[in-house]
C-alpha atoms as a PDB file:
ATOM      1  CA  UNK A   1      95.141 149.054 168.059  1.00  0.00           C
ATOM      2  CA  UNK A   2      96.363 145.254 169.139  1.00  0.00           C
ATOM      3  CA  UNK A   3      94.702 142.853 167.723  1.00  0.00           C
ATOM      4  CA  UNK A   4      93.022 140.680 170.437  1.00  0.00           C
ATOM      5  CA  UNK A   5      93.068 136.595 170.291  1.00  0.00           C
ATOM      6  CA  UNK A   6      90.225 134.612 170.469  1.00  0.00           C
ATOM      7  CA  UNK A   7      89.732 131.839 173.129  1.00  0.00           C
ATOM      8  CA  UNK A   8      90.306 128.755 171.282  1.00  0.00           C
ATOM      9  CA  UNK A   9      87.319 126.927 170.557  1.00  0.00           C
ATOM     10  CA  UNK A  10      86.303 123.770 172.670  1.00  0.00           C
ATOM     11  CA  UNK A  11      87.216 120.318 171.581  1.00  0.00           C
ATOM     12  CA  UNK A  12      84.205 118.019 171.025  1.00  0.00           C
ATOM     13  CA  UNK A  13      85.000 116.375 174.238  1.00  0.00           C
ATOM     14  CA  UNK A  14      84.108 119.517 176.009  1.00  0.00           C
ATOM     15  CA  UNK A  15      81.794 120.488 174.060  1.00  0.00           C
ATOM     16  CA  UNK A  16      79.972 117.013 175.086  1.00  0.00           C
ATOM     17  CA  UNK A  17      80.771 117.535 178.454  1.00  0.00           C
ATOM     18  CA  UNK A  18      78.891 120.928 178.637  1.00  0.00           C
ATOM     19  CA  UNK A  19      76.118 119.338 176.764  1.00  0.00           C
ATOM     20  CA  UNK A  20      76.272 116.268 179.227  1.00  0.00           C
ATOM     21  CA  UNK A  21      77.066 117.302 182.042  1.00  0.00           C
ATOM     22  CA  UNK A  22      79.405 114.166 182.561  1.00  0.00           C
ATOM     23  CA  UNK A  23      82.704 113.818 181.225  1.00  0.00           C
ATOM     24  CA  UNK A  24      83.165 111.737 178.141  1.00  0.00           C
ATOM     25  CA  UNK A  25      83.737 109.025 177.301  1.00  0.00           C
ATOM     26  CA  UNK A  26      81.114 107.746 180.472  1.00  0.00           C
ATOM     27  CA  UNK A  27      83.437 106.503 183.073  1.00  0.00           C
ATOM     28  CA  UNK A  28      83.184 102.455 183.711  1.00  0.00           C
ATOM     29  CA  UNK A  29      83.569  99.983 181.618  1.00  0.00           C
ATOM     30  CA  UNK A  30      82.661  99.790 177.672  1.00  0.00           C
ATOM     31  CA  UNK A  31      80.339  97.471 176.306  1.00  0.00           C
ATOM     32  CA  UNK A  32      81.135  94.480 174.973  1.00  0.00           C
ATOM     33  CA  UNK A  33      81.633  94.644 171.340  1.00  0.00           C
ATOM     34  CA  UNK A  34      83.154  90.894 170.270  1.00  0.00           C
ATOM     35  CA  UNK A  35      82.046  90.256 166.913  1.00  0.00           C
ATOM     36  CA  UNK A  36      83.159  86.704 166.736  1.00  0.00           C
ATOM     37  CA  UNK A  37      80.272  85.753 169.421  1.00  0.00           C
ATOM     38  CA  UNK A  38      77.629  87.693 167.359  1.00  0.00           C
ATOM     39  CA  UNK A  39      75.328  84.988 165.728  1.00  0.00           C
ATOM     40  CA  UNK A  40      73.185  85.992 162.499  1.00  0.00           C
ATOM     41  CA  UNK A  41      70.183  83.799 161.693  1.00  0.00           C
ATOM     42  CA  UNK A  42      68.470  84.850 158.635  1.00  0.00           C
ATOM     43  CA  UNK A  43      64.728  83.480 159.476  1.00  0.00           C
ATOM     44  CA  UNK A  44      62.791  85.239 156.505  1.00  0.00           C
ATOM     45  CA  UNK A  45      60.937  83.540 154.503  1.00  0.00           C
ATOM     46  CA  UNK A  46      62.220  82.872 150.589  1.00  0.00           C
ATOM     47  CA  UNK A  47      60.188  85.396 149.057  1.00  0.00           C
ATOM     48  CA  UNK A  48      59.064  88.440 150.833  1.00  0.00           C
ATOM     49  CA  UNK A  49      56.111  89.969 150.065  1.00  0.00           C
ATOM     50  CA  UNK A  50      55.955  93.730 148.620  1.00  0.00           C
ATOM     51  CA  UNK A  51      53.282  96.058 148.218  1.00  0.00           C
ATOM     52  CA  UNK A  52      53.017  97.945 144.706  1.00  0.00           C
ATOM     53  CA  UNK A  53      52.937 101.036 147.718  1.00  0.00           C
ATOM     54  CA  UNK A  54      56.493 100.230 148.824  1.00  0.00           C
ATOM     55  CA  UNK A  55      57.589  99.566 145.642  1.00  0.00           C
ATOM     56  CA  UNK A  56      56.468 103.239 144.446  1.00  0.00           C
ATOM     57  CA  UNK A  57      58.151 104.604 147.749  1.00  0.00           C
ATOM     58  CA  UNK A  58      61.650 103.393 146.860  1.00  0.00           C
ATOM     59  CA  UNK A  59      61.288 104.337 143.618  1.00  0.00           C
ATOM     60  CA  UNK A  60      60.380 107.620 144.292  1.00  0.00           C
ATOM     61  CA  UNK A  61      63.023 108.298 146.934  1.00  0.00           C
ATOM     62  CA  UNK A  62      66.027 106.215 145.699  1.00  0.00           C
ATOM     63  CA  UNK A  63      64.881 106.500 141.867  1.00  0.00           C
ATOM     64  CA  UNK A  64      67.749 108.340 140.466  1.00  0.00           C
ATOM     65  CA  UNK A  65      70.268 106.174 142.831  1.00  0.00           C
ATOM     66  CA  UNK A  66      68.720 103.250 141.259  1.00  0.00           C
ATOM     67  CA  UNK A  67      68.788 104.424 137.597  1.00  0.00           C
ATOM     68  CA  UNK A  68      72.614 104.961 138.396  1.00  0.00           C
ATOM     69  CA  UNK A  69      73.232 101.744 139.416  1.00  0.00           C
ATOM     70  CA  UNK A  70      70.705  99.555 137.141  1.00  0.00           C
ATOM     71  CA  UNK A  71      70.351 102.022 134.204  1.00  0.00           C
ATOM     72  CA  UNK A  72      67.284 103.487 133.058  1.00  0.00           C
ATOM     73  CA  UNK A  73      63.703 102.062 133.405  1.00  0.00           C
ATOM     74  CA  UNK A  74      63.248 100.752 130.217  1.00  0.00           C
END
């Protein structure tokens, strides 16, 4: 008995399409996306003020991350 193909599978631009309902990418023009007019302005103040809470929240999530960067908690 033959062996029948499968359909080939859709390429993520259809597959957006059939999840859109409008072709991608959107038709009309793309944003603007010029980094050499992007201005940063760092306006934070010199020392930012932490809560032993959100210290304990990073530590608990990003802990081992941390240890593997800085080294064990001594």
């Amino acid at each position: 008995m033959p062996h029948s193909a499968r359909p080939p599978r859709p390429s993520a631009s259809e597959q957006l399409r059939q999840l859109l309902g409008e072709p991608w990418p959107f038709p009309g023009r793309p944003p603007k996306h010029d980094l050499s007019s992007w201005t940063v302005t760092d306006d934070w103040p010199q020392d930012v003020p932490v809560t032993e809470a959100e210290i304990d929240v990073f530590e608990r999530w990003f802990g081992d991350l941390f240890d593997e960067l800085f080294g064990p908690q001594s």
